[in-house]
PDB file of N, CA and C in Angstrom:
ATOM      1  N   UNK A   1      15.429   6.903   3.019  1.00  0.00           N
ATOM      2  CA  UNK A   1      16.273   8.004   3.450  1.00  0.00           C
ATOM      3  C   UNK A   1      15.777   8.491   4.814  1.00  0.00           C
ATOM      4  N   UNK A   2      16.642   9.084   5.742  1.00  0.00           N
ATOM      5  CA  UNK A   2      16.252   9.376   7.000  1.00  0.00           C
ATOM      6  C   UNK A   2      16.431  11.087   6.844  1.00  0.00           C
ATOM      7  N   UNK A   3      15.958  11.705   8.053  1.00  0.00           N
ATOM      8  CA  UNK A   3      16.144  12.818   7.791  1.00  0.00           C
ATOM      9  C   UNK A   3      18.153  13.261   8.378  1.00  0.00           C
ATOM     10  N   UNK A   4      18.264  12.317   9.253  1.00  0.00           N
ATOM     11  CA  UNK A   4      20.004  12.565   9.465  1.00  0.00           C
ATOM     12  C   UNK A   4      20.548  12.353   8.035  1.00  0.00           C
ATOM     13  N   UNK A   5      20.505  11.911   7.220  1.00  0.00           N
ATOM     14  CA  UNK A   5      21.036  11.944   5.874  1.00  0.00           C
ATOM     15  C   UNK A   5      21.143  12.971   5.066  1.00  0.00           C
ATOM     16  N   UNK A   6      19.331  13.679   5.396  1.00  0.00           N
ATOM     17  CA  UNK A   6      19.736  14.987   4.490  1.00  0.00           C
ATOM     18  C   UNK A   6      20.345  16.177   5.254  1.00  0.00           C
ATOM     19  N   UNK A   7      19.923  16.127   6.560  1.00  0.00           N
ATOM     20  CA  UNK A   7      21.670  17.055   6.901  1.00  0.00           C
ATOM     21  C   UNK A   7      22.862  16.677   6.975  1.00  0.00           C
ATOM     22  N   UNK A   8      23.312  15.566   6.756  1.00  0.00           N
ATOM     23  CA  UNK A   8      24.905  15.644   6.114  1.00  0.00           C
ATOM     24  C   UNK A   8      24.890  16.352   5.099  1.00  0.00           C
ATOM     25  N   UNK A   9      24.184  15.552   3.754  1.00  0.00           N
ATOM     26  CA  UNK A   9      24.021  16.164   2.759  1.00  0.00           C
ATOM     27  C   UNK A   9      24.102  17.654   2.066  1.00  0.00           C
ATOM     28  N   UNK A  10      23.193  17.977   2.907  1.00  0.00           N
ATOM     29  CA  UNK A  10      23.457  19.833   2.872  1.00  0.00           C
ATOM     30  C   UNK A  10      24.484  20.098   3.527  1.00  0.00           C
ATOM     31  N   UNK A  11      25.079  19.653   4.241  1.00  0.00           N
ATOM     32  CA  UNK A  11      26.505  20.268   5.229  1.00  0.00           C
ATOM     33  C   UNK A  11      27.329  19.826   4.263  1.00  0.00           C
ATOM     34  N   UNK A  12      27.254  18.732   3.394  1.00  0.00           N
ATOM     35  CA  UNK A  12      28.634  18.411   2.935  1.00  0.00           C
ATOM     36  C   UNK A  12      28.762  19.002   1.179  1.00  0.00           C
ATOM     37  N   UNK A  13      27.108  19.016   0.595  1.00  0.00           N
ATOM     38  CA  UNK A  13      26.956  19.468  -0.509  1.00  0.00           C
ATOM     39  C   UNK A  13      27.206  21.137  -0.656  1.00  0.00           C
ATOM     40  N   UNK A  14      26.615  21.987   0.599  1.00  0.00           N
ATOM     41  CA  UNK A  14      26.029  22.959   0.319  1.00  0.00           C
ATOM     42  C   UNK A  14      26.854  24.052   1.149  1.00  0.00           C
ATOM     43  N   UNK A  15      27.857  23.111   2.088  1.00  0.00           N
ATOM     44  CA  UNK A  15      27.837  24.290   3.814  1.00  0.00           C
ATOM     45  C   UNK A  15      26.752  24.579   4.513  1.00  0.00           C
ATOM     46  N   UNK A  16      25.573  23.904   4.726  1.00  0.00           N
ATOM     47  CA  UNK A  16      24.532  24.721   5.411  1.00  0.00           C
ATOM     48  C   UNK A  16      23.252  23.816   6.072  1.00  0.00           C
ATOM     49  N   UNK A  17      23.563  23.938   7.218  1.00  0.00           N
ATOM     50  CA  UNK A  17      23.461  23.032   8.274  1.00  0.00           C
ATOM     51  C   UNK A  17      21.707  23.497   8.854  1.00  0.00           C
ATOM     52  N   UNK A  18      20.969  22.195   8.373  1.00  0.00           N
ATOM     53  CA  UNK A  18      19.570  22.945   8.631  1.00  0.00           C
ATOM     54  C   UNK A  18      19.523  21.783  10.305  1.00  0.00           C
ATOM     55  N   UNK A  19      18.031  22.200  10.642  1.00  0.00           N
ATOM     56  CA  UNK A  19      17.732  21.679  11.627  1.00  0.00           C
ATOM     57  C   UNK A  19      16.806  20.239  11.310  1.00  0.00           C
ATOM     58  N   UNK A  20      16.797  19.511  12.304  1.00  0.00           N
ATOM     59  CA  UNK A  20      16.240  17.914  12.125  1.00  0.00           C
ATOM     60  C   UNK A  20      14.676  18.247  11.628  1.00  0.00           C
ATOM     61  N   UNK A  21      14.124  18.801  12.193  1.00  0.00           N
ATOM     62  CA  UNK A  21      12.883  19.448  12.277  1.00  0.00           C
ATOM     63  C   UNK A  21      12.456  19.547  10.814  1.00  0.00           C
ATOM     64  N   UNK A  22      12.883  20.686  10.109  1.00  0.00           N
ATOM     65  CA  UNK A  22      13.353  20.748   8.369  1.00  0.00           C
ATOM     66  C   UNK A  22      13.319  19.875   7.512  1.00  0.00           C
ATOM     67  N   UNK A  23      14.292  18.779   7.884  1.00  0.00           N
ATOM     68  CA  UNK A  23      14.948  17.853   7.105  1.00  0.00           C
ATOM     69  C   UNK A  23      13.641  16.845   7.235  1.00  0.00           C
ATOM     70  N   UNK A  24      13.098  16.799   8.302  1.00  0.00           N
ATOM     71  CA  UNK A  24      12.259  15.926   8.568  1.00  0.00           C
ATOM     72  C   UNK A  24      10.722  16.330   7.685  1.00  0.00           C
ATOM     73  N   UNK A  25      10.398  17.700   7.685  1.00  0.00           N
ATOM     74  CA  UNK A  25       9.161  17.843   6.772  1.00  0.00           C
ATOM     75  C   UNK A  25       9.879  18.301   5.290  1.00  0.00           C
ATOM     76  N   UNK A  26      10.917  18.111   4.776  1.00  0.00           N
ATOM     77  CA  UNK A  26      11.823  18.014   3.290  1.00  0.00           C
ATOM     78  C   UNK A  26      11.463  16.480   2.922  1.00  0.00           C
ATOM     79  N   UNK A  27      11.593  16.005   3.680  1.00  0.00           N
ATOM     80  CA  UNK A  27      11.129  14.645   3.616  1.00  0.00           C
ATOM     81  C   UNK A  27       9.929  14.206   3.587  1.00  0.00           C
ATOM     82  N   UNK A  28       8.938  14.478   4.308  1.00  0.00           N
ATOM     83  CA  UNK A  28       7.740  14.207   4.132  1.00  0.00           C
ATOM     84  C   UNK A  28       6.874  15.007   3.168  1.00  0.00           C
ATOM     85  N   UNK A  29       7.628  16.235   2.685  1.00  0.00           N
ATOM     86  CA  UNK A  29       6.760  16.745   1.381  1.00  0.00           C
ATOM     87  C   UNK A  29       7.249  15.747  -0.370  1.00  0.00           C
ATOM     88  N   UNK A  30       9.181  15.513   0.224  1.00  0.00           N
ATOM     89  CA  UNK A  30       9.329  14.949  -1.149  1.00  0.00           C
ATOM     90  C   UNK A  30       8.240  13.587  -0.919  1.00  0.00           C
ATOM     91  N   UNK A  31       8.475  12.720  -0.407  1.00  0.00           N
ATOM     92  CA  UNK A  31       7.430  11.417  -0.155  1.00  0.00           C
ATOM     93  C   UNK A  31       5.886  11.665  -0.938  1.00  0.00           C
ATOM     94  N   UNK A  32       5.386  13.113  -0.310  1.00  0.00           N
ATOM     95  CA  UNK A  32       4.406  13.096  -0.961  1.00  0.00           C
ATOM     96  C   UNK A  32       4.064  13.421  -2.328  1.00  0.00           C
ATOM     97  N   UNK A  33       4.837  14.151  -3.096  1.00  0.00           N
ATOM     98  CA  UNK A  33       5.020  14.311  -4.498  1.00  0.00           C
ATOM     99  C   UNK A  33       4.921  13.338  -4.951  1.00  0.00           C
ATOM    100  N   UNK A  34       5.782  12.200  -4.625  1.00  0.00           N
ATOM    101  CA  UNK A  34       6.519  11.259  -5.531  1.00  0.00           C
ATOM    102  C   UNK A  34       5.120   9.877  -5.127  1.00  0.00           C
ATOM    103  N   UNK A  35       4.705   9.890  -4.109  1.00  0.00           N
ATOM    104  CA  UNK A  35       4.018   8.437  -3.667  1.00  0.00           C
ATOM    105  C   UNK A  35       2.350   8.905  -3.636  1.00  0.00           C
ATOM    106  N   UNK A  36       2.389  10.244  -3.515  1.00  0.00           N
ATOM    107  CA  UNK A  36       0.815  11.249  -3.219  1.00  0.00           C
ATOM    108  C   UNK A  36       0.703  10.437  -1.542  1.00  0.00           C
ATOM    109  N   UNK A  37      -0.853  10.905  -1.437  1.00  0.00           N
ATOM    110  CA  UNK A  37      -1.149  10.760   0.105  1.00  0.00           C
ATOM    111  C   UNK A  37      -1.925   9.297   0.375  1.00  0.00           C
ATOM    112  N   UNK A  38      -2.846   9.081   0.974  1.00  0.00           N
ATOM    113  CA  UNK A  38      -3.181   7.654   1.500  1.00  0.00           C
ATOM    114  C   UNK A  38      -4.411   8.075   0.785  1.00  0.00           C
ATOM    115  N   UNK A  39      -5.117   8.853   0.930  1.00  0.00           N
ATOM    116  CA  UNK A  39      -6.503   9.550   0.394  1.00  0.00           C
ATOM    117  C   UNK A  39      -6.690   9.384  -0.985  1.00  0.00           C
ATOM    118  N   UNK A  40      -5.513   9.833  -1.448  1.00  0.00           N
ATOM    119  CA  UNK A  40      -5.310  10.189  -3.127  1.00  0.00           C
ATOM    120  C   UNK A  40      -4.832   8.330  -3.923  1.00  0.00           C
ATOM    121  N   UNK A  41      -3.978   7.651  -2.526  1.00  0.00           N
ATOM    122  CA  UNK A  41      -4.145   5.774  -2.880  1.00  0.00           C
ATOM    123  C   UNK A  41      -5.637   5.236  -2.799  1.00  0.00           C
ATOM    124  N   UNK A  42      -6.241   5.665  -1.781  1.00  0.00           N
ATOM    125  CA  UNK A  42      -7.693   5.083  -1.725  1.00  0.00           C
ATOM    126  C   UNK A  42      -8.681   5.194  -2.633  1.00  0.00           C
ATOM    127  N   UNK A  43      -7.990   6.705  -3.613  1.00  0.00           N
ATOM    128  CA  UNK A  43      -9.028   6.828  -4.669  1.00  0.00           C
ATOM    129  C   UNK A  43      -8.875   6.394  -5.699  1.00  0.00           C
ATOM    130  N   UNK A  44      -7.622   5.520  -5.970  1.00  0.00           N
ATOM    131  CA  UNK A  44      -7.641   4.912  -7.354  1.00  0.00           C
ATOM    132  C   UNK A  44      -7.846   3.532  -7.317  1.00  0.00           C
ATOM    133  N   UNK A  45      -8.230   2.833  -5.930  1.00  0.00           N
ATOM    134  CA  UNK A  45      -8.343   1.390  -5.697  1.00  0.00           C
ATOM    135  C   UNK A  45      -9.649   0.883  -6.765  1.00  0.00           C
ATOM    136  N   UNK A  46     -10.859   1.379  -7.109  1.00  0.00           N
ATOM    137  CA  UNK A  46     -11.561   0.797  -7.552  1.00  0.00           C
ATOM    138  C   UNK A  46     -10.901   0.993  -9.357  1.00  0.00           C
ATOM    139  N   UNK A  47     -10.180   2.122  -9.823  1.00  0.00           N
ATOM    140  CA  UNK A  47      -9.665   1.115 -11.246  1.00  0.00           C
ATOM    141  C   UNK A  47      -8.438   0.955 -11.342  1.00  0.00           C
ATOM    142  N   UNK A  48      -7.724   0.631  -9.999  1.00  0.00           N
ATOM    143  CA  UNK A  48      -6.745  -0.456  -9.869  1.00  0.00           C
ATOM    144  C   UNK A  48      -7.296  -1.959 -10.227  1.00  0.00           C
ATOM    145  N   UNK A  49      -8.794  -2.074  -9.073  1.00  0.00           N
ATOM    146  CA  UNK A  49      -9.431  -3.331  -9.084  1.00  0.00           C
ATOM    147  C   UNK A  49      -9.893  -4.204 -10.709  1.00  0.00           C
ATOM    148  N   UNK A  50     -10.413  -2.523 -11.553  1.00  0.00           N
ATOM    149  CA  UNK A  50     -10.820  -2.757 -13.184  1.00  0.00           C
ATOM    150  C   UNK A  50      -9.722  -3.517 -14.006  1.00  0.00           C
ATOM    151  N   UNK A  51      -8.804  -2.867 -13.583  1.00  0.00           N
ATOM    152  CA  UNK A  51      -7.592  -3.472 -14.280  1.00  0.00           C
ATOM    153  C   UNK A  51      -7.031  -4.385 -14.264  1.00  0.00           C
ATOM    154  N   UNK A  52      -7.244  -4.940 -13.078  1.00  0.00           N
ATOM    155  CA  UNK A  52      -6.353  -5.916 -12.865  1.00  0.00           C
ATOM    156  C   UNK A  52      -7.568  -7.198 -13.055  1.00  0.00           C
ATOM    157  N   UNK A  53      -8.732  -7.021 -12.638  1.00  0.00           N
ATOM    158  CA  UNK A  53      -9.641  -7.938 -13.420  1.00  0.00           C
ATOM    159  C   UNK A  53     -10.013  -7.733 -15.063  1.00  0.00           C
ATOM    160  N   UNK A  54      -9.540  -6.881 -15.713  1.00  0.00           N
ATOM    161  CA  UNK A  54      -9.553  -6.939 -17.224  1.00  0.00           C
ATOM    162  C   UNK A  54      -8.272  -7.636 -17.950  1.00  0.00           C
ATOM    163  N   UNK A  55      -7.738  -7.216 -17.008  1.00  0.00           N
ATOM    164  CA  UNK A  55      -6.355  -7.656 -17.576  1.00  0.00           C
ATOM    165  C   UNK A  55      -5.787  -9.347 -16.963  1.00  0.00           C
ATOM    166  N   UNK A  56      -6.079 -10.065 -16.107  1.00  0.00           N
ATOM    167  CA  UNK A  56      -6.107 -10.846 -15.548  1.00  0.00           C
ATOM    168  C   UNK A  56      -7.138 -11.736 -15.390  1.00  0.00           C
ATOM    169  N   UNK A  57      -7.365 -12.887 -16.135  1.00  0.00           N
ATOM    170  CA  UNK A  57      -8.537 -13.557 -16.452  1.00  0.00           C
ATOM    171  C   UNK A  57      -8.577 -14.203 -15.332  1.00  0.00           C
ATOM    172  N   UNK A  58     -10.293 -14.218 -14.828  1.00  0.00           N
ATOM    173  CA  UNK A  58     -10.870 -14.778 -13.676  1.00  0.00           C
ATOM    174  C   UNK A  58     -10.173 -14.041 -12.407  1.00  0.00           C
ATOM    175  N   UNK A  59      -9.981 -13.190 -12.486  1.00  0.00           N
ATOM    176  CA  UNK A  59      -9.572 -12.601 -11.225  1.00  0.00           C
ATOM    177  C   UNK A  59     -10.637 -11.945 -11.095  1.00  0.00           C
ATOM    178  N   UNK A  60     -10.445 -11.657  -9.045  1.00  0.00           N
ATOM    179  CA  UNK A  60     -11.460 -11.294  -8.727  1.00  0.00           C
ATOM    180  C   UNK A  60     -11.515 -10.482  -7.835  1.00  0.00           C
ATOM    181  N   UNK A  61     -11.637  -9.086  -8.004  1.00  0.00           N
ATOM    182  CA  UNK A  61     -11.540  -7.610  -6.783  1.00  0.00           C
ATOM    183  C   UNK A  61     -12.633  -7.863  -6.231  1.00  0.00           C
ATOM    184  N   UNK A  62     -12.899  -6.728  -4.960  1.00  0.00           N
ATOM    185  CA  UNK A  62     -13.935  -6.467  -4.400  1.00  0.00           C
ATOM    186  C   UNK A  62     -13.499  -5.571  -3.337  1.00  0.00           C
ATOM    187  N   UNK A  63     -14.197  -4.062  -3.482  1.00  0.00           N
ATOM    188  CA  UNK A  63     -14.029  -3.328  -2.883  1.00  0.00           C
ATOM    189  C   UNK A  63     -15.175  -3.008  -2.080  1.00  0.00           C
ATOM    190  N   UNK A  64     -14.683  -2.480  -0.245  1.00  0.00           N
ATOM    191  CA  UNK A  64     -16.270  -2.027   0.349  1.00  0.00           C
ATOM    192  C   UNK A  64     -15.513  -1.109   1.052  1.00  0.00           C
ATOM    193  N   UNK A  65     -16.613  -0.159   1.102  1.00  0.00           N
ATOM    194  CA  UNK A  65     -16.650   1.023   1.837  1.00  0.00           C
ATOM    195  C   UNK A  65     -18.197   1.202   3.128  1.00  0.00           C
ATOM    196  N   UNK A  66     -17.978   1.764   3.939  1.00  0.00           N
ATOM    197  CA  UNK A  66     -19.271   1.636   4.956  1.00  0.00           C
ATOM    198  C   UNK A  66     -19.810   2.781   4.148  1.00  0.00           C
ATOM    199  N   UNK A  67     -21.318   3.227   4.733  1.00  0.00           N
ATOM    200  CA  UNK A  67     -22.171   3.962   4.509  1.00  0.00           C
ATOM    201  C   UNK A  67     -21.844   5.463   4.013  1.00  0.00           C
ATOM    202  N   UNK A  68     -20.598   5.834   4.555  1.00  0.00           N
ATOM    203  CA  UNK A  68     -20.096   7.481   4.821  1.00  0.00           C
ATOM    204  C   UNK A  68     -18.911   7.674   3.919  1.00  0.00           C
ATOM    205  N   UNK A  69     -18.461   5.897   2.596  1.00  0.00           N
ATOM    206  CA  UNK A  69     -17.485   6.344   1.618  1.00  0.00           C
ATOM    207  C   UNK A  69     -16.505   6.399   2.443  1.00  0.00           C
ATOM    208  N   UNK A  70     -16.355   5.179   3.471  1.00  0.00           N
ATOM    209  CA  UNK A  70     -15.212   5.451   4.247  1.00  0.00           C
ATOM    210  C   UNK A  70     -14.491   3.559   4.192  1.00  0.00           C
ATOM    211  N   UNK A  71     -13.058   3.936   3.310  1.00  0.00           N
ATOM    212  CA  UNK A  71     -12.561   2.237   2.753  1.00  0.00           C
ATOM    213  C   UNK A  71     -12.873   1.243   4.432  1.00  0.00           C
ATOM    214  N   UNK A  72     -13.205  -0.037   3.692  1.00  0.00           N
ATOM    215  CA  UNK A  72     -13.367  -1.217   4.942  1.00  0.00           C
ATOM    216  C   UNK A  72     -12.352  -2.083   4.785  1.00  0.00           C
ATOM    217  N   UNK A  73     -12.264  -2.798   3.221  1.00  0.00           N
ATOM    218  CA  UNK A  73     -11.781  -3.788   2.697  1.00  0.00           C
ATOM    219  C   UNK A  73     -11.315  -3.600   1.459  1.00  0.00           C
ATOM    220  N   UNK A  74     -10.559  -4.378   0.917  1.00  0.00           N
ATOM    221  CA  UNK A  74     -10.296  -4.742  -0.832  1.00  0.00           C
ATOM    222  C   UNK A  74      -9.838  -6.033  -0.837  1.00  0.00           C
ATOM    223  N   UNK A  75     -10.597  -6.541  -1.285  1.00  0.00           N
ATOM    224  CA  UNK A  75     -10.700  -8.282  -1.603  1.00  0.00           C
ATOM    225  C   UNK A  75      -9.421  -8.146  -3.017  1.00  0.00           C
ATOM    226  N   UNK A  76      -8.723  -9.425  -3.395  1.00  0.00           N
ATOM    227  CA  UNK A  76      -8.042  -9.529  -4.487  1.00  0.00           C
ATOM    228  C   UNK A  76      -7.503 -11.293  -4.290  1.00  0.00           C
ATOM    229  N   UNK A  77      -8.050 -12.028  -5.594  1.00  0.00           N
ATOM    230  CA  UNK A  77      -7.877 -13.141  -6.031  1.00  0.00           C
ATOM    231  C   UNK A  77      -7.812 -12.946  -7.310  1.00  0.00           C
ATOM    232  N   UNK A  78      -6.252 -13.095  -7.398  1.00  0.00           N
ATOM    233  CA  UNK A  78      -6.099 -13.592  -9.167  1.00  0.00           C
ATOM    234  C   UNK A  78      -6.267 -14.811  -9.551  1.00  0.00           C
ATOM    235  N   UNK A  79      -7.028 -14.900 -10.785  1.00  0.00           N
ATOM    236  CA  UNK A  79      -7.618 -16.179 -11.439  1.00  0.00           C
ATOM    237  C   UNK A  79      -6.527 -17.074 -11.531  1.00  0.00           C
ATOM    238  N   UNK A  80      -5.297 -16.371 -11.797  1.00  0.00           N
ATOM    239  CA  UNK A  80      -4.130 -17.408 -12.208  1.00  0.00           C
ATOM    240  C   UNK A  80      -3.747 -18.926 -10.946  1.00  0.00           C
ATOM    241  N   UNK A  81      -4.029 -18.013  -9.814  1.00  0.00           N
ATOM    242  CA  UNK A  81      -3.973 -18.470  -7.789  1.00  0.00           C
ATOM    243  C   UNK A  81      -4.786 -19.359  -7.965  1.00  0.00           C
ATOM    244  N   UNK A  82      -6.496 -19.081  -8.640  1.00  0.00           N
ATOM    245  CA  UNK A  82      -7.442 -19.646  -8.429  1.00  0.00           C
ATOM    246  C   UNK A  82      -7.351 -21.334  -8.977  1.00  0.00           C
ATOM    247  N   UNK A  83      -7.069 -21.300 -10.440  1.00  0.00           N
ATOM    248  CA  UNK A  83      -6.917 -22.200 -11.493  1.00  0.00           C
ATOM    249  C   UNK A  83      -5.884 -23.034 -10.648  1.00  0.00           C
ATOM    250  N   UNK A  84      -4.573 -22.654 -10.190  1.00  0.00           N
ATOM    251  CA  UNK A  84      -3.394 -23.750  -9.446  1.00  0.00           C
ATOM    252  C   UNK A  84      -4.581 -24.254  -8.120  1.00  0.00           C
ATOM    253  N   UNK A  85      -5.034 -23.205  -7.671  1.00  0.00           N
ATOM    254  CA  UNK A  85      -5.564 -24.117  -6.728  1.00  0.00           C
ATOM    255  C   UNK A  85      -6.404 -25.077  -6.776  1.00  0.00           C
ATOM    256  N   UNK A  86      -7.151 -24.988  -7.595  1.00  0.00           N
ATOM    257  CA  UNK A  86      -8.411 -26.208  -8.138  1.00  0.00           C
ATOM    258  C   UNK A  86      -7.838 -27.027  -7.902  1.00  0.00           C
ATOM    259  N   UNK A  87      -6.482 -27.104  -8.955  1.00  0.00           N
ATOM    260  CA  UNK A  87      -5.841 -28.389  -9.780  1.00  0.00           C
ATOM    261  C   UNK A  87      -4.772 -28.676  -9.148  1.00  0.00           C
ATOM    262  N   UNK A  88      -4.473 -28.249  -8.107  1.00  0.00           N
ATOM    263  CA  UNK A  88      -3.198 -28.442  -7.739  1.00  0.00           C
ATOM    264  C   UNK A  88      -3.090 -28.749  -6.507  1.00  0.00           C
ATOM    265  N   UNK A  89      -3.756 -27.926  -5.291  1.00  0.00           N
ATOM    266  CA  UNK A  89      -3.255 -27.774  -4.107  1.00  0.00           C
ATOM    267  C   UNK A  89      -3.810 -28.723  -3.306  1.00  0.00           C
ATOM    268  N   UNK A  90      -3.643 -29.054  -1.738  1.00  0.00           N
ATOM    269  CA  UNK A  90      -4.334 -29.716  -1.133  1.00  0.00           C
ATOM    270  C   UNK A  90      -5.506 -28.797  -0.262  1.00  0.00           C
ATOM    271  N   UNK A  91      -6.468 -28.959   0.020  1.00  0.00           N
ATOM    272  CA  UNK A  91      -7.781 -27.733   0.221  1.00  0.00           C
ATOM    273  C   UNK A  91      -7.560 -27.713   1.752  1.00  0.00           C
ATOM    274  N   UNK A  92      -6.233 -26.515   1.887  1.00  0.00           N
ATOM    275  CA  UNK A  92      -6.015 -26.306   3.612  1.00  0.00           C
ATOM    276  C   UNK A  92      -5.514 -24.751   3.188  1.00  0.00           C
ATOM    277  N   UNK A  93      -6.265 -24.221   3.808  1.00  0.00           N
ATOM    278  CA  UNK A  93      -5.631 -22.544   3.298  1.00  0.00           C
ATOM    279  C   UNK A  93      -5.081 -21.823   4.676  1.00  0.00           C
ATOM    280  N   UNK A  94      -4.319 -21.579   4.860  1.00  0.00           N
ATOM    281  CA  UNK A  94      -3.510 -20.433   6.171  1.00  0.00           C
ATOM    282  C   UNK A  94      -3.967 -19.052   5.687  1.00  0.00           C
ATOM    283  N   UNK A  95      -4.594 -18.891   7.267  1.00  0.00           N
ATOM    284  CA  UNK A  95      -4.988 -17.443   7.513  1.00  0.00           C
ATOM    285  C   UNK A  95      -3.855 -16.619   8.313  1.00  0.00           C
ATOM    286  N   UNK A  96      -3.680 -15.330   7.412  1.00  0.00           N
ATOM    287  CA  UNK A  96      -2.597 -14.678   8.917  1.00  0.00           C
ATOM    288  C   UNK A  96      -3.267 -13.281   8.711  1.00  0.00           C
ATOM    289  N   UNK A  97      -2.911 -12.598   9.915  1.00  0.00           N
ATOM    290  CA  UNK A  97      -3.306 -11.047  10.089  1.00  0.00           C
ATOM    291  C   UNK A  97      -2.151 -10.187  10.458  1.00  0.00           C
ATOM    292  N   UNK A  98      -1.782  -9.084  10.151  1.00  0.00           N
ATOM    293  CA  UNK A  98      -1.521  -8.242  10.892  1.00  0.00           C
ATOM    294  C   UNK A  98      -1.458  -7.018  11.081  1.00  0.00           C
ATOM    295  N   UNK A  99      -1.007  -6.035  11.971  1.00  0.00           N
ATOM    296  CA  UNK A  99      -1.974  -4.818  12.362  1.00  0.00           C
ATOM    297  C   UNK A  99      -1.135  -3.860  11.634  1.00  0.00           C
ATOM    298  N   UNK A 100      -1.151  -3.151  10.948  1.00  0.00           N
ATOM    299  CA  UNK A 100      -0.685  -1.647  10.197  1.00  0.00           C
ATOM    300  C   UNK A 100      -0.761  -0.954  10.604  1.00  0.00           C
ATOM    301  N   UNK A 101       1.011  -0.045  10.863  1.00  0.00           N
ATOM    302  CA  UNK A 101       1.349   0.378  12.038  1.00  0.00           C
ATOM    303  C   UNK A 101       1.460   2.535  11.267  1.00  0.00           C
ATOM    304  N   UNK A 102       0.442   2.689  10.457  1.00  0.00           N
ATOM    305  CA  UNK A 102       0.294   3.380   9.643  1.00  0.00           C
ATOM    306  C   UNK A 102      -0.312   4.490  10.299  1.00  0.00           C
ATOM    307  N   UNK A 103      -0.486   5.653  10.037  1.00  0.00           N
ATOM    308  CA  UNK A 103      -1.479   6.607  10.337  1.00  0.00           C
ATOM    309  C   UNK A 103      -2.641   6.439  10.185  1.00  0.00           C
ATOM    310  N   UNK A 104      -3.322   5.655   9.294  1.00  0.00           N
ATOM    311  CA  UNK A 104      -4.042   5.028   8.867  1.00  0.00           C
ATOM    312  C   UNK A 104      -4.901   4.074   9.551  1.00  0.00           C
ATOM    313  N   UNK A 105      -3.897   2.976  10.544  1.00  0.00           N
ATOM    314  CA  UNK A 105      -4.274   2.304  10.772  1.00  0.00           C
ATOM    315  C   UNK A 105      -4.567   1.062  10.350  1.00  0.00           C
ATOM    316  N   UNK A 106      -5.266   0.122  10.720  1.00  0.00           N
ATOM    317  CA  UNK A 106      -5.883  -0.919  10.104  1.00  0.00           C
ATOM    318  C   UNK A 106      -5.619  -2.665  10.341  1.00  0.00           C
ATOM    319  N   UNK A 107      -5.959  -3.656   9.459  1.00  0.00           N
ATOM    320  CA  UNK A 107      -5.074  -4.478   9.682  1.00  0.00           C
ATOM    321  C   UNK A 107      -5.110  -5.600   8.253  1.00  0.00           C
ATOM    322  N   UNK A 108      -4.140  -5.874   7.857  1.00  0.00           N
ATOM    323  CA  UNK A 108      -3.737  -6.655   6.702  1.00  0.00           C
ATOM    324  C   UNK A 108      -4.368  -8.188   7.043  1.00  0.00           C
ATOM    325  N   UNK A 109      -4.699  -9.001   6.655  1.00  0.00           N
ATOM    326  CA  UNK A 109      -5.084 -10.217   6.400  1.00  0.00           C
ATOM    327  C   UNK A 109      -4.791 -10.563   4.923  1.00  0.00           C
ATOM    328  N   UNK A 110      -4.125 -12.051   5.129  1.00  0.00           N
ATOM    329  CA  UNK A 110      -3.865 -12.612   4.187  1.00  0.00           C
ATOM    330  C   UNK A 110      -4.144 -14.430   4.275  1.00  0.00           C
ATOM    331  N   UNK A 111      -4.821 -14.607   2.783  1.00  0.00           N
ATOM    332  CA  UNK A 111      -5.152 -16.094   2.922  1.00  0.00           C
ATOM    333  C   UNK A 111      -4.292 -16.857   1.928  1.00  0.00           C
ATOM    334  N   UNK A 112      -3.306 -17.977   2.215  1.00  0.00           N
ATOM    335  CA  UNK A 112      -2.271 -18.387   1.344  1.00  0.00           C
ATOM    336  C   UNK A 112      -3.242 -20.217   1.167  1.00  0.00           C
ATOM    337  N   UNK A 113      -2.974 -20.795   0.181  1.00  0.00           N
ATOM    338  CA  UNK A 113      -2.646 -22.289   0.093  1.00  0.00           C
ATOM    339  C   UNK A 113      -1.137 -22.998  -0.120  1.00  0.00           C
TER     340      UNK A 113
END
């Protein structure tokens, strides 16, 4: 949803014509209710990682943070990836990166076979 959407919306639902400005932090508070913040994602990564290695045989998380508890990385290989690849693939893996255009920052890397 954009914020030009929710002033139609109110103009056409309500009569009442707010400013872009408005519509624009209506929006970024619903977002945060519904998705929480980047802070409040970073803090459930390590039993995201539990789970998905309990629940997913031979899979394999790995989370790092530098010295100050500040996220670096999160490693993730599911066992299921692992097992096709043994037995299956030819041993040439593609690396790609790219940069996250986030408040946040950062940059995504991904390793495929």
């Amino acid at each position: 949803m954009h914020p030009k959407d929710i002033i139609t919306d109110m103009k056409t639902m309500y009569g009442i014509q707010i400013m872009y400005s408005k519509a624009h932090q209506a929006l970024d508070y619903a977002f945060s209710l519904a998705y929480r913040t980047h802070e409040e994602s970073f803090q459930l990564l390590p039993s995201f990682g539990y789970v998905l290695e309990q629940q997913n045989l031979r899979t394999i998380t790995d989370l790092q943070c530098d010295k100050n508890g500040k996220f670096l990385y999160f490693f993730i290989s599911f066992g299921a990836s692992l097992r096709g690849f043994q037995r299956c693939m030819r041993l040439v893996i593609v690396v790609d990166g790219t940069h996250l255009k986030s408040r946040l920052g950062g940059t995504m890397f991904v390793a495929a076979a």
